[in-house]
PDB file of N, CA and C in Angstrom:
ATOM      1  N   UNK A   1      17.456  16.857  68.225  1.00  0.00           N
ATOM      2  CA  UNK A   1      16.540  16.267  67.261  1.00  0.00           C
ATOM      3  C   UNK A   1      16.189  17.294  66.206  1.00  0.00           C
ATOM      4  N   UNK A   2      16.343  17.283  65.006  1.00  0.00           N
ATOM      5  CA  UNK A   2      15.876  17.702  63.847  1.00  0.00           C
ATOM      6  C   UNK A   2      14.383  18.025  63.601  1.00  0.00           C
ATOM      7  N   UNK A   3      14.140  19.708  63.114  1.00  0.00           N
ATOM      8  CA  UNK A   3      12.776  19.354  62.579  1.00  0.00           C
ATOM      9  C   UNK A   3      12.034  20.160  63.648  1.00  0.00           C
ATOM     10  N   UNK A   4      10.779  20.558  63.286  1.00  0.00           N
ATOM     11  CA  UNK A   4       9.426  20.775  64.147  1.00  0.00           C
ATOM     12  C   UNK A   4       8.663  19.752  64.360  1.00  0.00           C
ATOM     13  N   UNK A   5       8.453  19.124  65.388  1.00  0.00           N
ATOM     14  CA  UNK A   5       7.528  17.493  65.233  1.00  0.00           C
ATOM     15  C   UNK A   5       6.422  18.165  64.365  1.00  0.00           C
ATOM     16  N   UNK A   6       5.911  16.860  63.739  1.00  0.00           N
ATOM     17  CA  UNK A   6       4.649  17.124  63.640  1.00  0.00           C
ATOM     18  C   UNK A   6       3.714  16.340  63.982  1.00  0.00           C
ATOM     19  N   UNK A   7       2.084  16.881  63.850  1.00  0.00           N
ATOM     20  CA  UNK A   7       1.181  15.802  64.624  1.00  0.00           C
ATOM     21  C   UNK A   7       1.300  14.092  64.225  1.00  0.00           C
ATOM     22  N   UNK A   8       0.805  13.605  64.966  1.00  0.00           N
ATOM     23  CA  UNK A   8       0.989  12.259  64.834  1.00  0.00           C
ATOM     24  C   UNK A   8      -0.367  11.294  65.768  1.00  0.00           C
ATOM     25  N   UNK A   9      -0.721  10.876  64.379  1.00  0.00           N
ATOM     26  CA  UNK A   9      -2.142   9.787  64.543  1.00  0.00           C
ATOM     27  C   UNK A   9      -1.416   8.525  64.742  1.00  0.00           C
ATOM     28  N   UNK A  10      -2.081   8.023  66.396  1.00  0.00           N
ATOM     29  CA  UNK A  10      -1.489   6.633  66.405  1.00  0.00           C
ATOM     30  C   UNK A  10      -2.688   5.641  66.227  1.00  0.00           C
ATOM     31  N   UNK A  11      -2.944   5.341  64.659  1.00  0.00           N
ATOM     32  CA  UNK A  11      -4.237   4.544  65.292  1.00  0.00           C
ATOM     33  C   UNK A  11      -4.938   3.647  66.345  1.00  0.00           C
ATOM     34  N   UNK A  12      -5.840   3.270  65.813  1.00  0.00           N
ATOM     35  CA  UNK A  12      -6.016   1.702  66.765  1.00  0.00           C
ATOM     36  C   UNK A  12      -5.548   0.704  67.231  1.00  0.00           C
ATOM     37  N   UNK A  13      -5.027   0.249  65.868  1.00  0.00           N
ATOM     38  CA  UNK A  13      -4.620  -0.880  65.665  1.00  0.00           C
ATOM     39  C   UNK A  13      -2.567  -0.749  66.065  1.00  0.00           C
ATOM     40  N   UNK A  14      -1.976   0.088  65.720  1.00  0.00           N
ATOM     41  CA  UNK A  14      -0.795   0.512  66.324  1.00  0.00           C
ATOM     42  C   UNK A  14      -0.970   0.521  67.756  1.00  0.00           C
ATOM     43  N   UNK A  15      -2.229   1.157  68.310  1.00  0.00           N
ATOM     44  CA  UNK A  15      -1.746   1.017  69.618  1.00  0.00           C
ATOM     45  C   UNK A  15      -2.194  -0.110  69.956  1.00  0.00           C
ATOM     46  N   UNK A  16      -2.877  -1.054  69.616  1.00  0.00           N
ATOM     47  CA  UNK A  16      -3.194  -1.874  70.237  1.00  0.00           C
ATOM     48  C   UNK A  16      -1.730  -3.227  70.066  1.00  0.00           C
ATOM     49  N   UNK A  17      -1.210  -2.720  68.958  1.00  0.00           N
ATOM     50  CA  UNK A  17      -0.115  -3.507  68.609  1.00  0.00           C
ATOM     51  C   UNK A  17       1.309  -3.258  69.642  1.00  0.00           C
ATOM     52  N   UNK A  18       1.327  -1.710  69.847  1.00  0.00           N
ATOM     53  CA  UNK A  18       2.246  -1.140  70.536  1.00  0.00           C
ATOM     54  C   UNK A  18       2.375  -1.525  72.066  1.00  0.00           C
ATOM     55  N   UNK A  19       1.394  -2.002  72.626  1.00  0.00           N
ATOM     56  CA  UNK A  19       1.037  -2.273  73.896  1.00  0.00           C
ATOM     57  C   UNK A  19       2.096  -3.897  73.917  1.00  0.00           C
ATOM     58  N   UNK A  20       1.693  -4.933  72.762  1.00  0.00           N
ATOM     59  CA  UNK A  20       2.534  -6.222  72.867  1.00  0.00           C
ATOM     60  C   UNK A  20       4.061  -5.966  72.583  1.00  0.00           C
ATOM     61  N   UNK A  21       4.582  -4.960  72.472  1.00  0.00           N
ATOM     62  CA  UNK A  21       6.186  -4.689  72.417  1.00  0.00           C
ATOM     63  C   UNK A  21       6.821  -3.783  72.781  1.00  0.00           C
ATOM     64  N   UNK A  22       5.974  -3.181  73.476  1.00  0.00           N
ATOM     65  CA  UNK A  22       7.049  -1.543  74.150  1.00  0.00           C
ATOM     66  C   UNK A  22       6.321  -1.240  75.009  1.00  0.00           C
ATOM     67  N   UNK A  23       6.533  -0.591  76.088  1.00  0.00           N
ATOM     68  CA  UNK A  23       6.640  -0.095  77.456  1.00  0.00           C
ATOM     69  C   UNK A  23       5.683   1.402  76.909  1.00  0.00           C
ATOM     70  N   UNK A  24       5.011   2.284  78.116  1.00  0.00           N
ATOM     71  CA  UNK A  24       4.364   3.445  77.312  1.00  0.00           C
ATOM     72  C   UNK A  24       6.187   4.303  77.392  1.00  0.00           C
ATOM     73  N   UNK A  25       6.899   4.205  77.963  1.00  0.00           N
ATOM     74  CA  UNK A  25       7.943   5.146  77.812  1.00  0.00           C
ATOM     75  C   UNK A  25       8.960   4.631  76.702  1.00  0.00           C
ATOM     76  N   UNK A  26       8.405   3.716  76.151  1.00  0.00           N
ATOM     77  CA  UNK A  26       9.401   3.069  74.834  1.00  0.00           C
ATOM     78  C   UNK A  26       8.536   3.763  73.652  1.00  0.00           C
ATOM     79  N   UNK A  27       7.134   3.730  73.902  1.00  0.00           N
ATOM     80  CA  UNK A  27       6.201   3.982  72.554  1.00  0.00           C
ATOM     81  C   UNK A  27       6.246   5.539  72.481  1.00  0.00           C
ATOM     82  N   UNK A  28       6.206   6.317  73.443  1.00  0.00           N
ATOM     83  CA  UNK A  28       6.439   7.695  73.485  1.00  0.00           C
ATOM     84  C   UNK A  28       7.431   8.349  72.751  1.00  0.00           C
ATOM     85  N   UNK A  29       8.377   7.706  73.521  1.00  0.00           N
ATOM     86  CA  UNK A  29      10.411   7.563  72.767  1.00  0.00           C
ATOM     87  C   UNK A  29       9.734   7.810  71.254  1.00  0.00           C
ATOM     88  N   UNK A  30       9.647   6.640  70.393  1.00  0.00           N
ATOM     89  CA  UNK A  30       9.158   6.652  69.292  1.00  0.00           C
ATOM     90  C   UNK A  30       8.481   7.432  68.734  1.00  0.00           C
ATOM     91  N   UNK A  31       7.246   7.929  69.575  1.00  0.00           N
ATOM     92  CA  UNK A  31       6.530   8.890  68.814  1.00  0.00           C
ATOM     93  C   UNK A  31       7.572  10.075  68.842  1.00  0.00           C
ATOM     94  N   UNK A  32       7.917  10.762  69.659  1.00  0.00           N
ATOM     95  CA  UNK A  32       8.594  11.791  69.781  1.00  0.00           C
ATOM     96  C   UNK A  32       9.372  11.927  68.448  1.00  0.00           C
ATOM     97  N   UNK A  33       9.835  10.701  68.500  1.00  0.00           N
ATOM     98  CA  UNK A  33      11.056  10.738  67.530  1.00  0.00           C
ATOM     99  C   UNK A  33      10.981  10.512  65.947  1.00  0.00           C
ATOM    100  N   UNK A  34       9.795   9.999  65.281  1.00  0.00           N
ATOM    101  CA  UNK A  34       9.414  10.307  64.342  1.00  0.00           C
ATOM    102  C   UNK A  34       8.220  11.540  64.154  1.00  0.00           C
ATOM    103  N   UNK A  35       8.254  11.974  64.962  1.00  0.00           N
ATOM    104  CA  UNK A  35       7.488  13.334  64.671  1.00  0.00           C
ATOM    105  C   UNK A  35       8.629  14.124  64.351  1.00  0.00           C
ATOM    106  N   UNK A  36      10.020  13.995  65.016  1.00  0.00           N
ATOM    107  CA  UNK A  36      10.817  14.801  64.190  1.00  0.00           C
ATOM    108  C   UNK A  36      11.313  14.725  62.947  1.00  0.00           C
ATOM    109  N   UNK A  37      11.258  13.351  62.686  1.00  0.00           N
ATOM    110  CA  UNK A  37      12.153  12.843  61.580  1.00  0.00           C
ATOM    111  C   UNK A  37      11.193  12.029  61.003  1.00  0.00           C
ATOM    112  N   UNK A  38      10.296  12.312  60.318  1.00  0.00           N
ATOM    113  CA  UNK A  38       8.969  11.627  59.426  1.00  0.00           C
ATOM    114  C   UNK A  38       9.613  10.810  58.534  1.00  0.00           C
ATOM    115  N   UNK A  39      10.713  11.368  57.748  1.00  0.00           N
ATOM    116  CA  UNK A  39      11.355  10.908  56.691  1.00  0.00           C
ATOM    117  C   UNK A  39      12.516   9.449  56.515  1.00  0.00           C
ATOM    118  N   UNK A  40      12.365   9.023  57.699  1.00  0.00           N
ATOM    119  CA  UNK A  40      13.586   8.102  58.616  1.00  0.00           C
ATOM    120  C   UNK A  40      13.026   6.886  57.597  1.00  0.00           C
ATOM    121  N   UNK A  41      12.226   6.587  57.754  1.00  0.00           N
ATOM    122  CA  UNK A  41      11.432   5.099  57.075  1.00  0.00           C
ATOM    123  C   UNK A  41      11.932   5.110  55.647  1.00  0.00           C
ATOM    124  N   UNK A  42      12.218   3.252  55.324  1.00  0.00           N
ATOM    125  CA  UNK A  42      12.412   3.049  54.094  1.00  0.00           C
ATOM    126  C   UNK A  42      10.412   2.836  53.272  1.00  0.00           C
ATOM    127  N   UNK A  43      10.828   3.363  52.194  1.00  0.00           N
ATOM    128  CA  UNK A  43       9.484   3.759  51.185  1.00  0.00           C
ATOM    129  C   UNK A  43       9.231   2.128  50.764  1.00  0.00           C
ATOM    130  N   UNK A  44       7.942   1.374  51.386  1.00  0.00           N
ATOM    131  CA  UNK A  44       7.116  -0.106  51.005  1.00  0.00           C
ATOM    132  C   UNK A  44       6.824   0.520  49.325  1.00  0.00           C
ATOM    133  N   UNK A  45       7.193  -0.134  48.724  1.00  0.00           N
ATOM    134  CA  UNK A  45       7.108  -0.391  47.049  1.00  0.00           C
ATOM    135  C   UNK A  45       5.628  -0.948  47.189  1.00  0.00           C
ATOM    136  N   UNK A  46       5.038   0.234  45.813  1.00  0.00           N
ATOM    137  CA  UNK A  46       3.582   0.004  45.762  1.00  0.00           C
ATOM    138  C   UNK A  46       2.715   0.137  47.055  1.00  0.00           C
ATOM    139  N   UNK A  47       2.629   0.706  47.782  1.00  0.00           N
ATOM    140  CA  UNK A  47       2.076   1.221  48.967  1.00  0.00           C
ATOM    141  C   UNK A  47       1.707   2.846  48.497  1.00  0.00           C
ATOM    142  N   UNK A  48       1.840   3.150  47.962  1.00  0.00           N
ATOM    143  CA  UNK A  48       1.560   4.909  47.903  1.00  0.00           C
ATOM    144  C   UNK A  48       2.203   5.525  49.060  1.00  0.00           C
ATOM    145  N   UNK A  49       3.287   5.340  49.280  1.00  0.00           N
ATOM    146  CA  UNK A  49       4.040   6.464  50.416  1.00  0.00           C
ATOM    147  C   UNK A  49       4.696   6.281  52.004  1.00  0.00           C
ATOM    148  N   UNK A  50       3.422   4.749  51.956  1.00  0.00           N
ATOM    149  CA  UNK A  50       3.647   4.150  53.481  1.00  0.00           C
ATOM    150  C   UNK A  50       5.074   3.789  53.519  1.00  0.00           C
ATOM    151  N   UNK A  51       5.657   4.203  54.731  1.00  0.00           N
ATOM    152  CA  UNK A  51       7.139   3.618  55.192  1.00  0.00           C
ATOM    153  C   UNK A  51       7.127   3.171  56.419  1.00  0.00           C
ATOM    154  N   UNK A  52       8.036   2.099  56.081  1.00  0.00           N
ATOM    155  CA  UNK A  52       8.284   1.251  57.408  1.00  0.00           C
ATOM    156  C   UNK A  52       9.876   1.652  57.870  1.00  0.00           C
ATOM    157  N   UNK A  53      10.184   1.295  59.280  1.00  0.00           N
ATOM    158  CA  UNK A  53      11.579   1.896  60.064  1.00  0.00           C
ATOM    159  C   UNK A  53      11.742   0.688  60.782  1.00  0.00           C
ATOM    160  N   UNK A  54      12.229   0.381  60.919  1.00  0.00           N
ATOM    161  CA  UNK A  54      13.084  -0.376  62.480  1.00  0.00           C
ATOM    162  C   UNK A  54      13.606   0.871  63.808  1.00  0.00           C
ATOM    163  N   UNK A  55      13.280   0.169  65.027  1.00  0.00           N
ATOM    164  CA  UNK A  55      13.293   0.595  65.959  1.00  0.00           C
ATOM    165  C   UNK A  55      13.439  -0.795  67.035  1.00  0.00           C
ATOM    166  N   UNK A  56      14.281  -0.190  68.013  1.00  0.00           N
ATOM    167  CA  UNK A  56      15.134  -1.163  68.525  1.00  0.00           C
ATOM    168  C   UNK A  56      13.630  -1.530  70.181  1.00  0.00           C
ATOM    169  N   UNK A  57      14.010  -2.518  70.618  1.00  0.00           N
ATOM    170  CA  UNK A  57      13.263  -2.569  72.559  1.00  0.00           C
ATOM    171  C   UNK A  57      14.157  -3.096  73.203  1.00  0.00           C
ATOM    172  N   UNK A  58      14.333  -2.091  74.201  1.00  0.00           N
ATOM    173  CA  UNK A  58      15.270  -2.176  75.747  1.00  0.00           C
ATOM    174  C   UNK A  58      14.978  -3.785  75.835  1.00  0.00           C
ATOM    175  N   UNK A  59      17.171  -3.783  76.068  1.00  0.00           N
ATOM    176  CA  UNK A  59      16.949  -5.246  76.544  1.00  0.00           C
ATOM    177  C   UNK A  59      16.547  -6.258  75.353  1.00  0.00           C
ATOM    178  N   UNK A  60      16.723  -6.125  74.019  1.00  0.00           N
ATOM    179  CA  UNK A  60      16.340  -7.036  73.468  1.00  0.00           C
ATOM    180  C   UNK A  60      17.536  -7.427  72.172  1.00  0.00           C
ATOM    181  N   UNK A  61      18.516  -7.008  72.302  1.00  0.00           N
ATOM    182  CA  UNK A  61      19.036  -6.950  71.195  1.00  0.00           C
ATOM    183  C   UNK A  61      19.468  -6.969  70.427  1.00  0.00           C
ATOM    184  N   UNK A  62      20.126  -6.638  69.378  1.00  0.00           N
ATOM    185  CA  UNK A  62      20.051  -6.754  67.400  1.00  0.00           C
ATOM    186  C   UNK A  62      19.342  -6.982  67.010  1.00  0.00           C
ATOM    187  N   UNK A  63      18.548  -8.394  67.549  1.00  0.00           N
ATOM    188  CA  UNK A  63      17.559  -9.263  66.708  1.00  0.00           C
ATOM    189  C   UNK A  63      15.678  -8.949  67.169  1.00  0.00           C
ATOM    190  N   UNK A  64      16.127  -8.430  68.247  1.00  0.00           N
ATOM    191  CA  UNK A  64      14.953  -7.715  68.826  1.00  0.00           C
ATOM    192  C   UNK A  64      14.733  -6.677  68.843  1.00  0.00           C
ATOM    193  N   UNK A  65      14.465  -5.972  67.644  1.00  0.00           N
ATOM    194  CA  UNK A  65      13.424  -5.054  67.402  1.00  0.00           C
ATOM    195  C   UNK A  65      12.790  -4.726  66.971  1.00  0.00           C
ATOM    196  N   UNK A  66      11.687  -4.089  66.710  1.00  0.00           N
ATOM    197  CA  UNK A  66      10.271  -4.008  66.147  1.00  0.00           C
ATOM    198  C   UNK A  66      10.378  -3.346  64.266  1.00  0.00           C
ATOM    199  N   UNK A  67       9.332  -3.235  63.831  1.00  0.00           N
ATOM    200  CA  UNK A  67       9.285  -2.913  62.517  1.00  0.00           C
ATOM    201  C   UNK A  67       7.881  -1.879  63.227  1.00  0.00           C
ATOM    202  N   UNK A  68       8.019  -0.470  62.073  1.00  0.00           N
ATOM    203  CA  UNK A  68       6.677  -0.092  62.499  1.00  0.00           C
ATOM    204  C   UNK A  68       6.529   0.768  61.376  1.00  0.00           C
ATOM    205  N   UNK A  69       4.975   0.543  60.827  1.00  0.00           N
ATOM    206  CA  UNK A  69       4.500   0.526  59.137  1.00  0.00           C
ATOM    207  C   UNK A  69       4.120   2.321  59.730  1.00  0.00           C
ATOM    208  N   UNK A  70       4.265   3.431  58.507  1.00  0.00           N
ATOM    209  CA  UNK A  70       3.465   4.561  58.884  1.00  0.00           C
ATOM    210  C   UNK A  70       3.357   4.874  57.558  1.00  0.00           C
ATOM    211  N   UNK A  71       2.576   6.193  57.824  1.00  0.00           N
ATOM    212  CA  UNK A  71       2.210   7.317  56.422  1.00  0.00           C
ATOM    213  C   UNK A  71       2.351   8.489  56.780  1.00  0.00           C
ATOM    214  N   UNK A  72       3.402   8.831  55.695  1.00  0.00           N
ATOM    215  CA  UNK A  72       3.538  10.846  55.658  1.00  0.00           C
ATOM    216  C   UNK A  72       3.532  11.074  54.825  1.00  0.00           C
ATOM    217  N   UNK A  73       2.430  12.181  54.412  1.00  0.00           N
ATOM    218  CA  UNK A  73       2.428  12.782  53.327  1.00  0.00           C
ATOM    219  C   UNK A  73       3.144  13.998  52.795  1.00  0.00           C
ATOM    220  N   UNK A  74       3.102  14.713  53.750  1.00  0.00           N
ATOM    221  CA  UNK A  74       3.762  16.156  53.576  1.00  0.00           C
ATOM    222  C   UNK A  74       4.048  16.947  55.438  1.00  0.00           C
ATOM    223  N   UNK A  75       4.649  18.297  55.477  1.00  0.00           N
ATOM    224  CA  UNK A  75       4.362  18.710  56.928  1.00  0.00           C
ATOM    225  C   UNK A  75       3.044  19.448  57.230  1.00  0.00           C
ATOM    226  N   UNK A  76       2.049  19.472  56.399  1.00  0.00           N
ATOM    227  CA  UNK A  76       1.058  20.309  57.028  1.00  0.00           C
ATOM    228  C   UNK A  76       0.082  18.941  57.628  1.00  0.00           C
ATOM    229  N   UNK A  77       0.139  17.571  56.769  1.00  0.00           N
ATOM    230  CA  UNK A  77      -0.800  16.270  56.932  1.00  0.00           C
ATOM    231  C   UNK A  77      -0.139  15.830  58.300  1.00  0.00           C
ATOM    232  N   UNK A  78      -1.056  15.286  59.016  1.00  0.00           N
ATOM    233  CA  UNK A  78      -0.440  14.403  60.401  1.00  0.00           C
ATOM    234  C   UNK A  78       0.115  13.289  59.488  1.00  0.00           C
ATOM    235  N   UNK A  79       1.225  12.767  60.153  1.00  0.00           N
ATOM    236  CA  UNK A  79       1.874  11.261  60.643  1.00  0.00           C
ATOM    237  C   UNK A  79       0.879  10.362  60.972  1.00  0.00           C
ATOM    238  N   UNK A  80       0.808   9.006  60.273  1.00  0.00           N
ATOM    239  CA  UNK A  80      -0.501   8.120  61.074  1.00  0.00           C
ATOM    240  C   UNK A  80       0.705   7.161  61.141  1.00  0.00           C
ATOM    241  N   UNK A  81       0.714   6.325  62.253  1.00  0.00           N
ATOM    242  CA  UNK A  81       1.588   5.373  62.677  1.00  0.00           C
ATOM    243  C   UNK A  81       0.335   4.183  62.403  1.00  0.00           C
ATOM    244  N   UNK A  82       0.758   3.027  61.899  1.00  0.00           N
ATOM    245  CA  UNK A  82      -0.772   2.471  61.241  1.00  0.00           C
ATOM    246  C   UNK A  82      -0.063   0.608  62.216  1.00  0.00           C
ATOM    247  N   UNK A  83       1.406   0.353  61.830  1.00  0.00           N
ATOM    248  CA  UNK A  83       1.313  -0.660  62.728  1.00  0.00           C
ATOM    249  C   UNK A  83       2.385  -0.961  63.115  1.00  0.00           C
ATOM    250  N   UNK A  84       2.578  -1.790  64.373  1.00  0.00           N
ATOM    251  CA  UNK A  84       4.270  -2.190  64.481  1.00  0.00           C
ATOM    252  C   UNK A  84       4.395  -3.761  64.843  1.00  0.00           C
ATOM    253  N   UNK A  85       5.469  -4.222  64.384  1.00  0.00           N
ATOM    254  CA  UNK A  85       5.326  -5.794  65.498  1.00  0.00           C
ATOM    255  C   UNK A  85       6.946  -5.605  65.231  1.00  0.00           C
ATOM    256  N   UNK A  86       7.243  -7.091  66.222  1.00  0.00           N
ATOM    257  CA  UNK A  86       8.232  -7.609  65.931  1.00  0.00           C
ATOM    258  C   UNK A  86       8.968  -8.137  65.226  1.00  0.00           C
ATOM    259  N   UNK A  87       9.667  -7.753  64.733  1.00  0.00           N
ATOM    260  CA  UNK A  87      11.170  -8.705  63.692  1.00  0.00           C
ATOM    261  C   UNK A  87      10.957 -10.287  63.665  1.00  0.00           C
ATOM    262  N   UNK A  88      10.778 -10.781  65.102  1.00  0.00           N
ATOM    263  CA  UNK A  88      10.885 -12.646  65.204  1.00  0.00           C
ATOM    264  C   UNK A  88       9.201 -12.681  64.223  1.00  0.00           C
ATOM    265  N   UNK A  89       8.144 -11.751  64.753  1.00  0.00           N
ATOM    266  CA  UNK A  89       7.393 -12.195  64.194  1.00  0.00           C
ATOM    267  C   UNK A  89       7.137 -12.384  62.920  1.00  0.00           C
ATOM    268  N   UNK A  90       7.475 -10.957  62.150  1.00  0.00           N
ATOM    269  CA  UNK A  90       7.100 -11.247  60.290  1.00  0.00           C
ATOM    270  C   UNK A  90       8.253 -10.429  60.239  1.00  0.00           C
ATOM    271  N   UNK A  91       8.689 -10.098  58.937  1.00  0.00           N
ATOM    272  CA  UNK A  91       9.797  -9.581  58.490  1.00  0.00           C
ATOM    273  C   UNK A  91       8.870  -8.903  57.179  1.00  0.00           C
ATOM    274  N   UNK A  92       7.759  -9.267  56.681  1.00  0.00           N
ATOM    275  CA  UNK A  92       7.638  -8.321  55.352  1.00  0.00           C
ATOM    276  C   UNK A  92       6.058  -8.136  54.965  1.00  0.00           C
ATOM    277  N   UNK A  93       5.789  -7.365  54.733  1.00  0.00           N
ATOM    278  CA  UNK A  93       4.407  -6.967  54.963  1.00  0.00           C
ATOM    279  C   UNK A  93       3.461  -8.084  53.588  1.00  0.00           C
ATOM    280  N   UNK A  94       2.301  -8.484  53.799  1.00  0.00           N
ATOM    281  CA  UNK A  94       1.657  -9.487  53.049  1.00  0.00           C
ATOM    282  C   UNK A  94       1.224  -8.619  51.613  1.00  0.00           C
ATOM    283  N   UNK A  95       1.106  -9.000  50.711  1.00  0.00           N
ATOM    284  CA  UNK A  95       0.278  -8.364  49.554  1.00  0.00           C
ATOM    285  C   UNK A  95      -0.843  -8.059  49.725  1.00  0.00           C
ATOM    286  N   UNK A  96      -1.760  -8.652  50.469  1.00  0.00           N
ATOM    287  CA  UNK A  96      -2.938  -8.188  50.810  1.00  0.00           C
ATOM    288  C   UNK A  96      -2.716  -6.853  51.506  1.00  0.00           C
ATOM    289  N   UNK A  97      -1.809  -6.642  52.522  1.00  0.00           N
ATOM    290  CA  UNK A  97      -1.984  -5.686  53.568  1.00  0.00           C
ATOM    291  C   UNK A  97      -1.124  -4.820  53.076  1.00  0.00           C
ATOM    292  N   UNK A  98      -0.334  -4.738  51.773  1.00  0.00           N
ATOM    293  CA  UNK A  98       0.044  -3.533  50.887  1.00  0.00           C
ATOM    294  C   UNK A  98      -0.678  -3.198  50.294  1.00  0.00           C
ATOM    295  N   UNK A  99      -1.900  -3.772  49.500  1.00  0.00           N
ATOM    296  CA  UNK A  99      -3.034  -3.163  49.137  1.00  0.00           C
ATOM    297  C   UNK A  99      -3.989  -1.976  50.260  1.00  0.00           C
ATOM    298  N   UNK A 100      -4.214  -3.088  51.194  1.00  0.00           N
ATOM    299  CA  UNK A 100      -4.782  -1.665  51.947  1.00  0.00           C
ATOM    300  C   UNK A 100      -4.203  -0.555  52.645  1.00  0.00           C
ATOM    301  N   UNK A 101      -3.154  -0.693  52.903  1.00  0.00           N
ATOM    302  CA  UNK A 101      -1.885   0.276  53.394  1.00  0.00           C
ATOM    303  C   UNK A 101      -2.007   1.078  51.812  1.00  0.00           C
ATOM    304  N   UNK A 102      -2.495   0.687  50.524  1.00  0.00           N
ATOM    305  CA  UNK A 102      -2.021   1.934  49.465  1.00  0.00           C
ATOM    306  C   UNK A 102      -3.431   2.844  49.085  1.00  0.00           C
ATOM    307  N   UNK A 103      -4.407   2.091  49.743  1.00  0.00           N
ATOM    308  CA  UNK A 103      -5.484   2.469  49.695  1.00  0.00           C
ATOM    309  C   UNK A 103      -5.816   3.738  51.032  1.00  0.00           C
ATOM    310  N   UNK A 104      -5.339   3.215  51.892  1.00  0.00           N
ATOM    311  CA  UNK A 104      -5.267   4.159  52.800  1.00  0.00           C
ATOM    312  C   UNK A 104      -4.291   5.414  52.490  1.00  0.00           C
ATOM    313  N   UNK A 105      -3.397   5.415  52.258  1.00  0.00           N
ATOM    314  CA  UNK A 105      -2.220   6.081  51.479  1.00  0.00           C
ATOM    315  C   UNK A 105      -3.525   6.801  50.873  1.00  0.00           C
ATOM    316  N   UNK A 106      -3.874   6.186  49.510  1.00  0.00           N
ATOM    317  CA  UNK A 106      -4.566   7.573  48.497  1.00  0.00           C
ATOM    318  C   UNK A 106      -5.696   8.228  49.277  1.00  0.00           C
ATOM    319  N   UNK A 107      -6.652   7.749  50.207  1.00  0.00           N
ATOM    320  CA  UNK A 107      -7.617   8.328  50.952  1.00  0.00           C
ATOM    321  C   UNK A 107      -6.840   9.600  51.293  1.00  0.00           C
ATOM    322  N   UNK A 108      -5.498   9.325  52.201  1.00  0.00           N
ATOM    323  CA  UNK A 108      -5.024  10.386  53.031  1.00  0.00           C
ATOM    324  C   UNK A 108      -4.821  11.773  51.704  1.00  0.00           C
ATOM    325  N   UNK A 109      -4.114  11.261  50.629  1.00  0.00           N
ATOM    326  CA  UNK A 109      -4.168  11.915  49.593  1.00  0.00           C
ATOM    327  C   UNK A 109      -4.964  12.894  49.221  1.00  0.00           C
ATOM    328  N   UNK A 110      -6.112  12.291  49.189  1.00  0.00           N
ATOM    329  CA  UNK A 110      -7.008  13.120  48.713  1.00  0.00           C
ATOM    330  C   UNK A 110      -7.749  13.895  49.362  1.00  0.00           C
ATOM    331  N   UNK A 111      -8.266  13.347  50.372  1.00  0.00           N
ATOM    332  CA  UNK A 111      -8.253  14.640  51.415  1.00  0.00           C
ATOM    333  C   UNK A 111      -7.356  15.688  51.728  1.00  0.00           C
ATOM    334  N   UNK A 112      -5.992  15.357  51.603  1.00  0.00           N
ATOM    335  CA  UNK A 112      -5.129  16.606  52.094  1.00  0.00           C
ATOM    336  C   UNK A 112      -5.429  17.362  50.486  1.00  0.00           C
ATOM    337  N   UNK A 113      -5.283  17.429  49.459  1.00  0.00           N
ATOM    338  CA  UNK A 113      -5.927  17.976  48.603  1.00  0.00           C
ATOM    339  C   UNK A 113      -7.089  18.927  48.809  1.00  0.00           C
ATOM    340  N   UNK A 114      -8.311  18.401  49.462  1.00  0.00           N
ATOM    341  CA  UNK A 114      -9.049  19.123  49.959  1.00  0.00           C
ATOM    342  C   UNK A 114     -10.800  18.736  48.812  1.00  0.00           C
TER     343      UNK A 114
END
């Protein structure tokens, strides 16, 4: 694996999401693995930075696997993993919830600024 992980915030709402589609040794897998590779995610247009990835679940597959929304800013800022679901369920994030995904985005911003 590529990289020094870096930290990684799984919020609330990710984990509470993470619990309806992956196993804790599936969600781990994941974390591990974008702590190495932050950069893996395609960039949500108009989001300020948030990227979403596909990631596959044991036993489910092509069509079964999850989508999971995050934010990286740089390597000194943690990773926040903000949400994941399933593919059957939505396929594309709402306009409303790219607004606050870009809002959250500039918060993180500006704090890492200082």
């Amino acid at each position: 694996m590529p990289g020094i992980p870096l930290t990684v915030v799984e919020t609330p709402q990710f984990l509470r999401q993470a619990e309806d589609v992956w196993s804790e040794a599936e969600r781990q897998e994941f974390v591990d693995y974008i702590a190495r590779n932050p950069e893996v995610g395609d960039l949500i247009p108009d989001t300020g930075g948030i990227r979403k990835v596909r990631w596959r679940r044991q036993g489910m597959g092509k069509r079964g696997g999850v989508r999971v929304i995050y934010f990286y800013h740089n390597p000194v800022t943690p990773l926040f993993l903000l949400m994941v679901y399933a593919k059957a369920v939505r396929e594309d994030v709402a306009p409303e919830v790219k607004k606050a995904l870009a809002e959250f985005a500039a918060r993180i911003k500006r704090a890492a600024r200082g």
